[in-house]
N, C-alpha and C. Protein backbone atom coordinates (compact mmCIF):
# COMPACT_ATOMS: atom_id res chain seq x y z
N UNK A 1 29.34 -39.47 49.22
CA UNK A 1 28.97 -40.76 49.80
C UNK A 1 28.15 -41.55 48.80
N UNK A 2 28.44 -42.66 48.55
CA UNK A 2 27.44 -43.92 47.74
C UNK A 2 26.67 -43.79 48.42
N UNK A 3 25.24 -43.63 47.92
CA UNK A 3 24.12 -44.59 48.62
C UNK A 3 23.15 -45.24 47.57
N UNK A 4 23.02 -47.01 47.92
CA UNK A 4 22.16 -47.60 47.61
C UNK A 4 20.80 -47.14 47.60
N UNK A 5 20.11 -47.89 46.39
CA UNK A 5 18.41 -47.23 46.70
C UNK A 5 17.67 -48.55 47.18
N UNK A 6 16.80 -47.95 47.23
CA UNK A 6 15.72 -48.95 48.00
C UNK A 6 15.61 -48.72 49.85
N UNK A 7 14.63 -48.77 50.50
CA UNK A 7 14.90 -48.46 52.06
C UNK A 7 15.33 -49.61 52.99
N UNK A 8 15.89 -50.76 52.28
CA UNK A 8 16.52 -51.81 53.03
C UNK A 8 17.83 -52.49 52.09
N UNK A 9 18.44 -51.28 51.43
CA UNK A 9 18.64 -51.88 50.09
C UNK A 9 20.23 -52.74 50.26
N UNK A 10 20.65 -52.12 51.64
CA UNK A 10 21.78 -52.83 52.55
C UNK A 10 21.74 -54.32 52.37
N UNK A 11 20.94 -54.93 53.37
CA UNK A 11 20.09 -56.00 53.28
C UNK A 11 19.99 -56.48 51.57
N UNK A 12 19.47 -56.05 50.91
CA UNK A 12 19.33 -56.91 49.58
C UNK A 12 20.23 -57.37 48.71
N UNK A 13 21.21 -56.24 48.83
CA UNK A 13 22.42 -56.32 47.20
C UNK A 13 23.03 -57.24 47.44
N UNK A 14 23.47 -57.64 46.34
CA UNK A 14 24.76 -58.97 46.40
C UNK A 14 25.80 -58.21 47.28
N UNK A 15 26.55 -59.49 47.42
CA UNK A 15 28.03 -59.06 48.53
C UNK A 15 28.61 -57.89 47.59
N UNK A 16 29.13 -57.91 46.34
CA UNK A 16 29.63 -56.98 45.51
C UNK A 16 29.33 -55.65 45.98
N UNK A 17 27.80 -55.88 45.60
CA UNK A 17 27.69 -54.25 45.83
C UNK A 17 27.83 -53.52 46.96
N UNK A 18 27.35 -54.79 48.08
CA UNK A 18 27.48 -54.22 49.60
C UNK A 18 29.30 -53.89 49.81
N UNK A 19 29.97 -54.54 49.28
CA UNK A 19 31.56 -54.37 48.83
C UNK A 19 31.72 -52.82 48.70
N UNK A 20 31.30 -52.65 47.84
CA UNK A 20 30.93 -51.01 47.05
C UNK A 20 30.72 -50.00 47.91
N UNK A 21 29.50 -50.69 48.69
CA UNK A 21 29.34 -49.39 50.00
C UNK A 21 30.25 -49.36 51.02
N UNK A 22 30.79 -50.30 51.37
CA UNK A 22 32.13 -50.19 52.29
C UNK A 22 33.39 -49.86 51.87
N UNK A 23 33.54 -49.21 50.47
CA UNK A 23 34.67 -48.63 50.45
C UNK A 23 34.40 -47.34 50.28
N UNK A 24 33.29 -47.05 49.63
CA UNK A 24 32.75 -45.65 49.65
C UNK A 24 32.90 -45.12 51.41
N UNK A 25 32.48 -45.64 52.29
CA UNK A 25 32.26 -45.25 53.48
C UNK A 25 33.80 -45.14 53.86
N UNK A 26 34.92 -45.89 53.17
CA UNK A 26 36.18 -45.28 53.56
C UNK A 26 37.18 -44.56 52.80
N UNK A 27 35.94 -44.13 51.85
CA UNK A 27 36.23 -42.83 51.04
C UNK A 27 37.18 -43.21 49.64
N UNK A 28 36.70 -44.48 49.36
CA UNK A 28 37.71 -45.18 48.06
C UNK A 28 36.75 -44.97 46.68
N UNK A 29 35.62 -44.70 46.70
CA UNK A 29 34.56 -44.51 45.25
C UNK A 29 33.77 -43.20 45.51
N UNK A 30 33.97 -42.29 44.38
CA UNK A 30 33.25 -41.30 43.54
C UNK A 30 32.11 -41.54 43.81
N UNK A 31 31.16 -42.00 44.24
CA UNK A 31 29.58 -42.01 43.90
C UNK A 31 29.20 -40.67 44.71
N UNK A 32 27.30 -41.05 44.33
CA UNK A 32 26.29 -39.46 44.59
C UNK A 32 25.62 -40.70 44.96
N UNK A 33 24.83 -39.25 46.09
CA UNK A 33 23.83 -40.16 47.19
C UNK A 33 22.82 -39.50 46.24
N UNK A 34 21.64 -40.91 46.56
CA UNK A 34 20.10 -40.69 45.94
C UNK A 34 19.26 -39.26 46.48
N UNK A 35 19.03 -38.86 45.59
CA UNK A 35 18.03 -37.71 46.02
C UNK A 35 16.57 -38.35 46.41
N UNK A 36 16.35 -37.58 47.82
CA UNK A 36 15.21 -37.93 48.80
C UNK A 36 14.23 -36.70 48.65
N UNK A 37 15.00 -35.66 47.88
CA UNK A 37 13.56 -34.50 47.73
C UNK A 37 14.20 -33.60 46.56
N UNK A 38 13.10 -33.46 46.06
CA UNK A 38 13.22 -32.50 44.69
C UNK A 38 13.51 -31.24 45.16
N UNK A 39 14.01 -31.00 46.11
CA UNK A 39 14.01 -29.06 46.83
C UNK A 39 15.86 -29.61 46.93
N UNK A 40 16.35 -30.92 47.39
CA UNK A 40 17.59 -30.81 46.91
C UNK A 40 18.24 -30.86 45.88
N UNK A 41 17.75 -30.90 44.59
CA UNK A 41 18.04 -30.95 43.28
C UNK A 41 18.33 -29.24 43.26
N UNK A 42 19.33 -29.26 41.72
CA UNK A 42 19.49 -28.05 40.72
C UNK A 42 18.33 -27.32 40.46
N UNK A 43 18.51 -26.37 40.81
CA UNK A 43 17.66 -25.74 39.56
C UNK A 43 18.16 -24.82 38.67
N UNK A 44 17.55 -24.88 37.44
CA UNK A 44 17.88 -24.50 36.44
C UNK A 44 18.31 -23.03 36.43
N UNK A 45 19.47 -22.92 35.86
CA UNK A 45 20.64 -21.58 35.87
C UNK A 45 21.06 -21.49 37.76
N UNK A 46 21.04 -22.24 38.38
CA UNK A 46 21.94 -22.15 39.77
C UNK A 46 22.31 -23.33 39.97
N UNK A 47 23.55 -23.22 39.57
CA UNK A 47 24.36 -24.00 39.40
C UNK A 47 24.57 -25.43 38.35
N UNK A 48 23.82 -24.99 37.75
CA UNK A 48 24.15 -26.60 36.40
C UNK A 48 25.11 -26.03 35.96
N UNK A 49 26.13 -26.83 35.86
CA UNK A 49 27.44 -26.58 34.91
C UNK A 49 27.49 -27.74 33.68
N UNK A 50 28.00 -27.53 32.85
CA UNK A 50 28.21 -27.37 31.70
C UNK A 50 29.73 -27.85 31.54
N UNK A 51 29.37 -29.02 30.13
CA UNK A 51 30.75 -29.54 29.68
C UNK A 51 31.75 -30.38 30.35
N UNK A 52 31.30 -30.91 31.70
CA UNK A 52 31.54 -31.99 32.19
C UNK A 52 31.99 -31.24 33.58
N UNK A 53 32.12 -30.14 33.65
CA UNK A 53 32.33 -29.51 35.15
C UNK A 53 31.55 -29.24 36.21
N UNK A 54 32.11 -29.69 37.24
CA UNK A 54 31.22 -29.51 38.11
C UNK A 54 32.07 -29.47 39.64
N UNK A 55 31.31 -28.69 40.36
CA UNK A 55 32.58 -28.27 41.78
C UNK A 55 32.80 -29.69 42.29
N UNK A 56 34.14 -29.61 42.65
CA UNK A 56 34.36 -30.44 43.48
C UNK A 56 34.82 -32.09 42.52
N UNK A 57 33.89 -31.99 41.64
CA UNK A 57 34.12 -33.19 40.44
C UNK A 57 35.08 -34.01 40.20
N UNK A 58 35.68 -35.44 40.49
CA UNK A 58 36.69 -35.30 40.06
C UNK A 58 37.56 -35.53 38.41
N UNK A 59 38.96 -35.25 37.77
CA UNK A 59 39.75 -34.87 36.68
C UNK A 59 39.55 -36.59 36.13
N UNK A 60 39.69 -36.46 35.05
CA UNK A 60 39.16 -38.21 34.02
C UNK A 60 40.05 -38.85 34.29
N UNK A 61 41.76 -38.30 34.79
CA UNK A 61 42.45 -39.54 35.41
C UNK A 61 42.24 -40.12 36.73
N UNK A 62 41.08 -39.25 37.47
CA UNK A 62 40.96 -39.30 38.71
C UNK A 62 40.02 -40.57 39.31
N UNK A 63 39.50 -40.67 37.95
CA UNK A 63 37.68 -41.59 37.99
C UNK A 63 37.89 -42.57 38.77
N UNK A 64 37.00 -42.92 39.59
CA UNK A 64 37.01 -44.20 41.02
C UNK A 64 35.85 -45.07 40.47
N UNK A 65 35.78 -46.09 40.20
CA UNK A 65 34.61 -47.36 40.26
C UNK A 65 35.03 -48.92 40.29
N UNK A 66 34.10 -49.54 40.15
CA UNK A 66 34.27 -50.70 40.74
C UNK A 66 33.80 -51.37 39.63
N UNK A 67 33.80 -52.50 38.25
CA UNK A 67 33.21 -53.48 37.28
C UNK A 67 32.49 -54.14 38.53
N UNK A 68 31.00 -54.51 38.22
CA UNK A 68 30.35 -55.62 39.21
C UNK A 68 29.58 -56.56 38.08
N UNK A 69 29.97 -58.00 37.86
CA UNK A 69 29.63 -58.70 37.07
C UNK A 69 27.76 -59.68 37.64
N UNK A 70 28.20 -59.41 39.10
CA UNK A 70 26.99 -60.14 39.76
C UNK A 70 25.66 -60.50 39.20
N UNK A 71 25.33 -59.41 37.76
CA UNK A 71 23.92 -59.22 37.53
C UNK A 71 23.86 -60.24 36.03
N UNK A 72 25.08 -60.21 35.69
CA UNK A 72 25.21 -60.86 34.48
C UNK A 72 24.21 -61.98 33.79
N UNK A 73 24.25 -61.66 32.53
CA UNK A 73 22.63 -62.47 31.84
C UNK A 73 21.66 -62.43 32.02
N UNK A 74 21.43 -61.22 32.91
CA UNK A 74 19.62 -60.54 33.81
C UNK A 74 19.37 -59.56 32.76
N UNK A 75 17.79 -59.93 32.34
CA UNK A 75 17.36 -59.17 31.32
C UNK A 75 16.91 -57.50 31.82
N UNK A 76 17.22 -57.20 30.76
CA UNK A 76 17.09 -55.55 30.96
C UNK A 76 14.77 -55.42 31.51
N UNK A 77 15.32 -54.66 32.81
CA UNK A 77 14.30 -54.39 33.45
C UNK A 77 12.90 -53.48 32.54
N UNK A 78 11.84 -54.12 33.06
CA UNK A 78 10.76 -53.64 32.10
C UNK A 78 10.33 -51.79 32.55
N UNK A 79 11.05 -51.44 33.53
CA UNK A 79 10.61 -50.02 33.67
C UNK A 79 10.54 -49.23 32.82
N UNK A 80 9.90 -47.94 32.57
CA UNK A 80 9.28 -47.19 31.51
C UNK A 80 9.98 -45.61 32.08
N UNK A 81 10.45 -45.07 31.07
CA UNK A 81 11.31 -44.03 31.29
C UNK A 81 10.53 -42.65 30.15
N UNK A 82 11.20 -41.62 29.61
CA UNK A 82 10.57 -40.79 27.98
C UNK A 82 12.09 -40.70 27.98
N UNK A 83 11.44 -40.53 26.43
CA UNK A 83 12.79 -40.03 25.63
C UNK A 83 12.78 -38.87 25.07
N UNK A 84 13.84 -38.26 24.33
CA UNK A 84 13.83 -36.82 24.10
C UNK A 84 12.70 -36.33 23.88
N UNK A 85 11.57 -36.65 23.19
CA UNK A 85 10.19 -36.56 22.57
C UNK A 85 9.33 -36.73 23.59
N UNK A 86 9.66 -36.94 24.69
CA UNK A 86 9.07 -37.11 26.31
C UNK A 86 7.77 -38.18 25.82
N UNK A 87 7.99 -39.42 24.98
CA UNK A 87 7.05 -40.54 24.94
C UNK A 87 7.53 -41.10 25.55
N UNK A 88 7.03 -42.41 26.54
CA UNK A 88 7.39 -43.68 27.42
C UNK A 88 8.09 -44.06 26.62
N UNK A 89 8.82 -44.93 27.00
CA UNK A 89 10.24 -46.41 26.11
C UNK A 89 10.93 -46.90 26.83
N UNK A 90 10.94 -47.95 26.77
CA UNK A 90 11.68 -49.29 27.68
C UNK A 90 12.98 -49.83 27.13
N UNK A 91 13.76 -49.75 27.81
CA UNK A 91 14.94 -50.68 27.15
C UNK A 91 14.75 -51.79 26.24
N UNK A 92 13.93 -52.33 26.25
CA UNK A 92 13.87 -53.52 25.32
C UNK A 92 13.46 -52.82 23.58
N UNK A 93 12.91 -51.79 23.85
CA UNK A 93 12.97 -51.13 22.12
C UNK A 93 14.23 -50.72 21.88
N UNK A 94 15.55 -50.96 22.21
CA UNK A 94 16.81 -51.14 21.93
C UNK A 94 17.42 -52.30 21.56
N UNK A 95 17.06 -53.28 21.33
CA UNK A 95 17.45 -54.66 21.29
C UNK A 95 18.12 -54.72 20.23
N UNK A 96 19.13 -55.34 19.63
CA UNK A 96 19.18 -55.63 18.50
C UNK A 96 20.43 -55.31 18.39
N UNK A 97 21.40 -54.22 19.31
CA UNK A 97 22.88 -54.17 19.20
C UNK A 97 23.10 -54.39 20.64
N UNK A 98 24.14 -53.83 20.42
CA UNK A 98 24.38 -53.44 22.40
C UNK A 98 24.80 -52.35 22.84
N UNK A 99 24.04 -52.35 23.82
CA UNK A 99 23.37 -50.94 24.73
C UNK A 99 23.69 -50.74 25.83
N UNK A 100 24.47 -49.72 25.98
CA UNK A 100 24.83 -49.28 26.69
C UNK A 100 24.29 -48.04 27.82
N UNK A 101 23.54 -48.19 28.80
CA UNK A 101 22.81 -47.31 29.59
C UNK A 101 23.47 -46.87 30.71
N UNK A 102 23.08 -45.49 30.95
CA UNK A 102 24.42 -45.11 31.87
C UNK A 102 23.27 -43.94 33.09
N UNK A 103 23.36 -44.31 34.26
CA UNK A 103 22.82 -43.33 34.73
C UNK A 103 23.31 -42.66 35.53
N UNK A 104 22.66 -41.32 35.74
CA UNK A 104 23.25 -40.36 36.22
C UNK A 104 21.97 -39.39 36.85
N UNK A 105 22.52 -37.88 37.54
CA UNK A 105 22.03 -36.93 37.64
C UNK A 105 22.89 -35.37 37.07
N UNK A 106 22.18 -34.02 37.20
CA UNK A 106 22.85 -33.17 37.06
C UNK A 106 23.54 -33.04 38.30
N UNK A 107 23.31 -32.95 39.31
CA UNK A 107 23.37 -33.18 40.45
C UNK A 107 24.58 -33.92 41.24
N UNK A 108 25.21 -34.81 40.55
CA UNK A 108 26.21 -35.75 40.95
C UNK A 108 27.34 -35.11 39.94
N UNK A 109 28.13 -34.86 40.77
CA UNK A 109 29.83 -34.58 40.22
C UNK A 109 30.43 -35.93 39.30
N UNK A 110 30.31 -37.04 40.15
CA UNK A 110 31.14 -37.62 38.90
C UNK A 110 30.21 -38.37 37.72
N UNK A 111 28.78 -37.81 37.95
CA UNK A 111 28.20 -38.30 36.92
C UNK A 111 28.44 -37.03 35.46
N UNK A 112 28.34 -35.92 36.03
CA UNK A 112 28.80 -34.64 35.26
C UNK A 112 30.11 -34.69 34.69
N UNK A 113 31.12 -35.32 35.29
CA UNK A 113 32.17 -35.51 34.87
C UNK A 113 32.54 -36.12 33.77
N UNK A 114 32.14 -37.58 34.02
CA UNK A 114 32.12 -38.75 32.82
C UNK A 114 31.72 -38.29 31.84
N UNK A 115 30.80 -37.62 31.77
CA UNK A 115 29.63 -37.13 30.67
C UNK A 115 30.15 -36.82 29.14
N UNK A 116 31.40 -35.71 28.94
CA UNK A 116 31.86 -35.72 27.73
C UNK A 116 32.53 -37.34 27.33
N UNK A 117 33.19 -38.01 27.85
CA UNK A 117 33.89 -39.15 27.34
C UNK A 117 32.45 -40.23 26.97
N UNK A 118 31.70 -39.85 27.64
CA UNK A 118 30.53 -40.95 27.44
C UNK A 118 29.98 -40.32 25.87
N UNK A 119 29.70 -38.94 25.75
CA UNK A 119 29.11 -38.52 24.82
C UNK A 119 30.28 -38.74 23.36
N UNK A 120 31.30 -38.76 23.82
CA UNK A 120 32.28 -39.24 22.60
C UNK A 120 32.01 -40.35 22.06
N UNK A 121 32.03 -41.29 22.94
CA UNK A 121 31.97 -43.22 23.15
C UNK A 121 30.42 -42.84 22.12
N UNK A 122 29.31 -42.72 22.35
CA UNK A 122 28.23 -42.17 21.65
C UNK A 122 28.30 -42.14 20.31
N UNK A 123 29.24 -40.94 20.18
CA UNK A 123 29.27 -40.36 18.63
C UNK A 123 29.79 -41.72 17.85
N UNK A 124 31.43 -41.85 18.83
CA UNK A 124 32.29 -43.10 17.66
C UNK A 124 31.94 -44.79 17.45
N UNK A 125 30.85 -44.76 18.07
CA UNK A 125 30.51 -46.26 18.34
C UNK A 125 29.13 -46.15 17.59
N UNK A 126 28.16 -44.73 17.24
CA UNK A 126 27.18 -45.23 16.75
C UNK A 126 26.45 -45.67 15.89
N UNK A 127 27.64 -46.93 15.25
CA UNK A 127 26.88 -47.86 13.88
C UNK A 127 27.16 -49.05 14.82
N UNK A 128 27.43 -49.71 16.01
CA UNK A 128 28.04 -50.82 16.43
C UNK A 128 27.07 -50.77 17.62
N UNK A 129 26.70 -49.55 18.52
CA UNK A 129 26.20 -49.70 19.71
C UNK A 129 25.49 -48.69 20.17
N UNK A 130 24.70 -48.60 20.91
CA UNK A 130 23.66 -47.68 21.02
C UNK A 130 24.07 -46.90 22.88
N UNK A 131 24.07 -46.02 23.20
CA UNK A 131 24.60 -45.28 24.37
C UNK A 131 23.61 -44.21 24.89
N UNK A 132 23.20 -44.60 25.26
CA UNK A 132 21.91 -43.40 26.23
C UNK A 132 21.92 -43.27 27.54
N UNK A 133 22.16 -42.27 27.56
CA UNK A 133 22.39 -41.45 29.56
C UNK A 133 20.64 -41.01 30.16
N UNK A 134 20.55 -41.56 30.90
CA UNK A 134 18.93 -41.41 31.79
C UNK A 134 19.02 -40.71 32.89
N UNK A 135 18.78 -39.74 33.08
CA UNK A 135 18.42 -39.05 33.77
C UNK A 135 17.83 -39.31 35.05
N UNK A 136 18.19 -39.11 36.73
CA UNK A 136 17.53 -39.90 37.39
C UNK A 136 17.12 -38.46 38.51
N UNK A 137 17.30 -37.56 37.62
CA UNK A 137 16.66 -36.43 38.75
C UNK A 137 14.99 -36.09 38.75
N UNK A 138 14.47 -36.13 39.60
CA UNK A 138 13.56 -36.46 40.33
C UNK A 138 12.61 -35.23 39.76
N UNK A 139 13.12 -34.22 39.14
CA UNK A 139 12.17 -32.77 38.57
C UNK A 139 12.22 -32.77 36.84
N UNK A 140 12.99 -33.93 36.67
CA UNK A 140 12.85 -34.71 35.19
C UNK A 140 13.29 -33.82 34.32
N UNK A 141 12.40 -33.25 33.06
CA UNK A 141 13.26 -32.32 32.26
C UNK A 141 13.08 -30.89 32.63
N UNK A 142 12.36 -30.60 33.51
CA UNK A 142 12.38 -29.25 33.50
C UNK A 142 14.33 -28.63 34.33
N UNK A 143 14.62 -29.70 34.97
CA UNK A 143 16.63 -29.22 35.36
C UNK A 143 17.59 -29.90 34.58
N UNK A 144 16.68 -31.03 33.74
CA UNK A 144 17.57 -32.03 32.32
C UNK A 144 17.78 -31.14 31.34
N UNK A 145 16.67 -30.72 30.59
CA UNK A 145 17.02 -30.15 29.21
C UNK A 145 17.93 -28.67 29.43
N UNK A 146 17.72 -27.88 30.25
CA UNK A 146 18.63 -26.77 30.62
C UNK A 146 19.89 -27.15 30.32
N UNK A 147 19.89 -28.22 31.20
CA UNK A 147 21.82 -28.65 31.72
C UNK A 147 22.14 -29.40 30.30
N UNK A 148 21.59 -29.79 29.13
CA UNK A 148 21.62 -30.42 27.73
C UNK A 148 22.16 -29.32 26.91
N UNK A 149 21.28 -28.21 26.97
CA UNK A 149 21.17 -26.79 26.40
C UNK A 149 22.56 -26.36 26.55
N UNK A 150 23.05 -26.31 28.01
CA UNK A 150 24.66 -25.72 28.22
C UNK A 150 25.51 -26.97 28.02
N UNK A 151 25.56 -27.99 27.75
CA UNK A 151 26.74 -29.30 27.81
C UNK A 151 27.40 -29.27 26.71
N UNK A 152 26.19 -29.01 25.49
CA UNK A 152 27.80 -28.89 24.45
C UNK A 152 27.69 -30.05 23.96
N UNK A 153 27.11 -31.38 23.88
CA UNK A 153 27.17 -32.41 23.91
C UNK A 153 27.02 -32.91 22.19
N UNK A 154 27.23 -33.90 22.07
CA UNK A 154 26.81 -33.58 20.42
C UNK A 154 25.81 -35.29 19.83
N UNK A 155 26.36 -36.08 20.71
CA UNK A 155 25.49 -37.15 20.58
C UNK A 155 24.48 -38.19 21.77
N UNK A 156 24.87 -37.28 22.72
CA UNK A 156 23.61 -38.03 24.07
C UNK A 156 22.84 -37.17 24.20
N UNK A 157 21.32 -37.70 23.91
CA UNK A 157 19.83 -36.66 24.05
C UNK A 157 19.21 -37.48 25.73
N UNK A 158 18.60 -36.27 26.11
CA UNK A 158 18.24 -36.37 27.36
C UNK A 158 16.78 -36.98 27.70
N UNK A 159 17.21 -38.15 28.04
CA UNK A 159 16.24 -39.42 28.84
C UNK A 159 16.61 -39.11 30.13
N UNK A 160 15.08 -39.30 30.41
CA UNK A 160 15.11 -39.16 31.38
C UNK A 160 14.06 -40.12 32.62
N UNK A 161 14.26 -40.35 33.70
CA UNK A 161 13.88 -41.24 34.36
C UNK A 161 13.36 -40.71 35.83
N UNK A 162 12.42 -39.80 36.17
CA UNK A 162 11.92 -38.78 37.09
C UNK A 162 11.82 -39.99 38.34
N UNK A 163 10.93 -41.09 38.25
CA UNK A 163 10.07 -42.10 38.75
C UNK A 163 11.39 -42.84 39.49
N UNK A 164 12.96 -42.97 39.07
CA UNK A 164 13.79 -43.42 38.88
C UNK A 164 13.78 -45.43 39.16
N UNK A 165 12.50 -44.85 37.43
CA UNK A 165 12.37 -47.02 37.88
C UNK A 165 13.91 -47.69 37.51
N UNK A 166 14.38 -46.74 37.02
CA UNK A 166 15.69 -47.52 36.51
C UNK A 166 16.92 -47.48 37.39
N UNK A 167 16.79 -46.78 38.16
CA UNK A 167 17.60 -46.73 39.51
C UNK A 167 17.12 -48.08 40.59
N UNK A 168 16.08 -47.83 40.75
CA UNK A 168 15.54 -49.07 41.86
C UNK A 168 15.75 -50.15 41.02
N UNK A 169 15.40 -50.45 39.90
CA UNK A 169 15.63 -51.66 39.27
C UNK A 169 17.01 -52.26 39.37
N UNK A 170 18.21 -51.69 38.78
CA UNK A 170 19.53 -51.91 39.39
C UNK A 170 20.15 -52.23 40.89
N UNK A 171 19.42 -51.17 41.71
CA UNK A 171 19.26 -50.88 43.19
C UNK A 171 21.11 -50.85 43.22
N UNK A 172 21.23 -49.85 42.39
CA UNK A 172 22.70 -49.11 42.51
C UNK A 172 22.79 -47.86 43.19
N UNK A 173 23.98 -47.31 42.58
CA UNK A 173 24.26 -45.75 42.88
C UNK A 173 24.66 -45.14 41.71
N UNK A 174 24.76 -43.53 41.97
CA UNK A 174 25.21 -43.11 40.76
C UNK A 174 26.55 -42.69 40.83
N UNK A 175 27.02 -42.67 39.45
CA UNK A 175 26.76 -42.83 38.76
C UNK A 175 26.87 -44.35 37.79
N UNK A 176 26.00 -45.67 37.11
CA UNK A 176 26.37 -46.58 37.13
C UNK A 176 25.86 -46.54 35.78
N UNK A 177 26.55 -47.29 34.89
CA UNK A 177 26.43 -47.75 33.75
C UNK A 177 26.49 -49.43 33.16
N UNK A 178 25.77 -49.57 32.60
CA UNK A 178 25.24 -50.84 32.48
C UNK A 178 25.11 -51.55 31.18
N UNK A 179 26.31 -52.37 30.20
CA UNK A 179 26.39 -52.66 29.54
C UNK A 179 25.28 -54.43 29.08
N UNK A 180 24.23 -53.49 28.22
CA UNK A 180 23.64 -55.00 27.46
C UNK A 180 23.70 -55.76 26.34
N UNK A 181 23.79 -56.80 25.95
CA UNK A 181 24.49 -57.40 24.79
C UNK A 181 23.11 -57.48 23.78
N UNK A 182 23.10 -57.77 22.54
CA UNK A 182 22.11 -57.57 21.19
C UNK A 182 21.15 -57.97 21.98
N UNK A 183 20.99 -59.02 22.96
CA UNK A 183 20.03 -59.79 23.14
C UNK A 183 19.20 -59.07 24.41
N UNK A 184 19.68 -58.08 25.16
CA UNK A 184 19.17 -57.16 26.50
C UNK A 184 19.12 -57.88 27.41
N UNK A 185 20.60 -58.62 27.61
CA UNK A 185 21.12 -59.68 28.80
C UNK A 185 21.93 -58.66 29.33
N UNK A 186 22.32 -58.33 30.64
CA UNK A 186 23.57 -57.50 31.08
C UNK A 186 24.74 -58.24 31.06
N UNK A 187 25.59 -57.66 30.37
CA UNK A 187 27.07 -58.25 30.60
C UNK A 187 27.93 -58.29 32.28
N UNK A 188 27.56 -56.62 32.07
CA UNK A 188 28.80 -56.09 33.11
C UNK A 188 28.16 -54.47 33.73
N UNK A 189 28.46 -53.91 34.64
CA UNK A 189 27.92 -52.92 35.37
C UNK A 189 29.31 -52.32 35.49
N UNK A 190 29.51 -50.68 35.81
CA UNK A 190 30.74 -49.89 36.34
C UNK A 190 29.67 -48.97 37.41
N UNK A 191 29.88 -49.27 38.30
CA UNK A 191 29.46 -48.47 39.34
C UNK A 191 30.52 -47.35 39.71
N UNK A 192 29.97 -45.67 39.42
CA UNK A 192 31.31 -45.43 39.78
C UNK A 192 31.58 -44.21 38.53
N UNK A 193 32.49 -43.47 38.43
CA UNK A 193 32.88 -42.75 36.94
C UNK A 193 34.18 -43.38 36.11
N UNK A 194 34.04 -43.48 35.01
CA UNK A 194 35.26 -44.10 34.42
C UNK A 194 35.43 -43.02 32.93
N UNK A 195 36.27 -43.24 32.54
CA UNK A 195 36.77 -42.66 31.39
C UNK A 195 36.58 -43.37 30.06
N UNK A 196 35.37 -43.45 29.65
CA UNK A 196 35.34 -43.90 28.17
C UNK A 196 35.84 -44.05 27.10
N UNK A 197 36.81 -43.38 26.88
CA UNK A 197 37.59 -42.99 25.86
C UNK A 197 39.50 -44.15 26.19
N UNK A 198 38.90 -44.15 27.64
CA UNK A 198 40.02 -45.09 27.86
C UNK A 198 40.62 -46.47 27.47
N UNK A 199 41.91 -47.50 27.72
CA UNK A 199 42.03 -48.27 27.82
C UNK A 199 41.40 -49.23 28.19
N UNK A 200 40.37 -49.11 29.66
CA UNK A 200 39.69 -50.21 30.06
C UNK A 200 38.82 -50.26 29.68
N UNK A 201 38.13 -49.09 30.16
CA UNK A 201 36.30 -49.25 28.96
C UNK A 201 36.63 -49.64 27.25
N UNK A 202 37.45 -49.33 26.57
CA UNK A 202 37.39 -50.19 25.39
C UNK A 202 37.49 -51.84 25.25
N UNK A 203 38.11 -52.00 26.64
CA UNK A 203 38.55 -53.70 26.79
C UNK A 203 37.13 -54.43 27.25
N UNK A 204 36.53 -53.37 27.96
CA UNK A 204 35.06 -53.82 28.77
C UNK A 204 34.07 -53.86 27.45
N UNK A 205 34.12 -53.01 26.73
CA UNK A 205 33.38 -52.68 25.61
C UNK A 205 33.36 -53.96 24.71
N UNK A 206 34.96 -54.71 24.77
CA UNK A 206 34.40 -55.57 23.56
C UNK A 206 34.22 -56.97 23.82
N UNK A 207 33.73 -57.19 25.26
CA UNK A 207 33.16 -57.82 25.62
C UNK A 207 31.46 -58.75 25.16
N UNK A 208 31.01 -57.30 24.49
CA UNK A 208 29.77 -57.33 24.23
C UNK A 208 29.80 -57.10 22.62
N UNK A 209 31.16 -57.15 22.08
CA UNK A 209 31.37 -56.83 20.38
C UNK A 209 30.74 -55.65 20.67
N UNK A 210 31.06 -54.76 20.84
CA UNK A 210 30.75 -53.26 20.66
C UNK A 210 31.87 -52.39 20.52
């Protein structure tokens, strides 16, 4: 099931997104509902899987989301997240290409899913564009860096976002990714899992010359 964050967050979103939740509710989008307690999260070695699998997950031709342009030219939100080095950093110390932020949990199937094609998009794009996955599980790195440790991954380091200011800031679902241009204007949003490596995300991609 999608679920929006925020506790009226029905009420707030543009029509788009409220769009979003009514097809989820008739079972047309991949999303993960927000975690409401850290006792429903992973814990580390029961059950984090590794390398983009995860039960139930669905296959990269399978990926369900929705492009939502609604937010377009809204500057990247001032919330404060750590980075691998677990110091604070804000999106705006990214400025200067375009950035691509993608959030997720261990926790969410099709955020686990996406994960290798995103970490590809990463490797082959990184002189043109910058790609960082944030973390929005709620026990931060102590169930992040584990599930890093087994992924295999070779170019996304684990940010992470415990507080999940970067979830409420969007007032999305997961898993959603959020393309910003040199200037940390949003282009375009994919709410949803998609295949990076694909046809469309390259067409979405060069939107922003990336």
């Amino acid at each position: 099931m999608l679920l929006l964050s925020g506790d009226s967050a029905i009420q707030r979103v543009p029509r788009k997104i409220a769009l979003i939740l009514a097809l989820c509710l008739a079972g047309s989008i991949a999303g993960c509902d927000r975690e409401k307690q850290a006792a429903e999260q992973a814990v580390p070695g029961e059950g984090n899987i590794s390398r983009g699998e995860a039960k139930g997950a669905p296959a990269v031709g399978q990926f369900e989301h929705v492009v939502e342009r609604g937010n377009a030219g809204k500057p990247v939100p001032a919330a404060a997240f750590r980075g691998p080095d677990d110091a604070p950093v804000t999106l705006a110390a990214f400025k200067g290409k375009p950035l691509l932020v993608n959030l997720w949990a261990t926790w969410c199937a099709p955020c686990v899913a996406e994960m290798p094609t995103l970490d590809k998009l990463a490797a082959n794009r990184r002189d043109t564009m910058t790609v960082i996955a944030v973390a929005q599980d709620l026990q931060g790195a102590e169930v992040v860096d584990p599930w890093f440790q087994k992924a295999g991954l070779t170019a996304l380091q684990p940010y992470i976002d415990p507080q999940n200011g970067l979830l409420d800031a969007a007032n999305s679902a997961l898993p959603t990714s959020i393309l910003y241009d040199a200037e940390g204007r949003e282009v375009w949003r994919v709410v949803g899992a998609i295949d990076w490596q694909g046809e469309e995300a390259q067409k979405l991609l060069a939107e922003a010359g990336a």
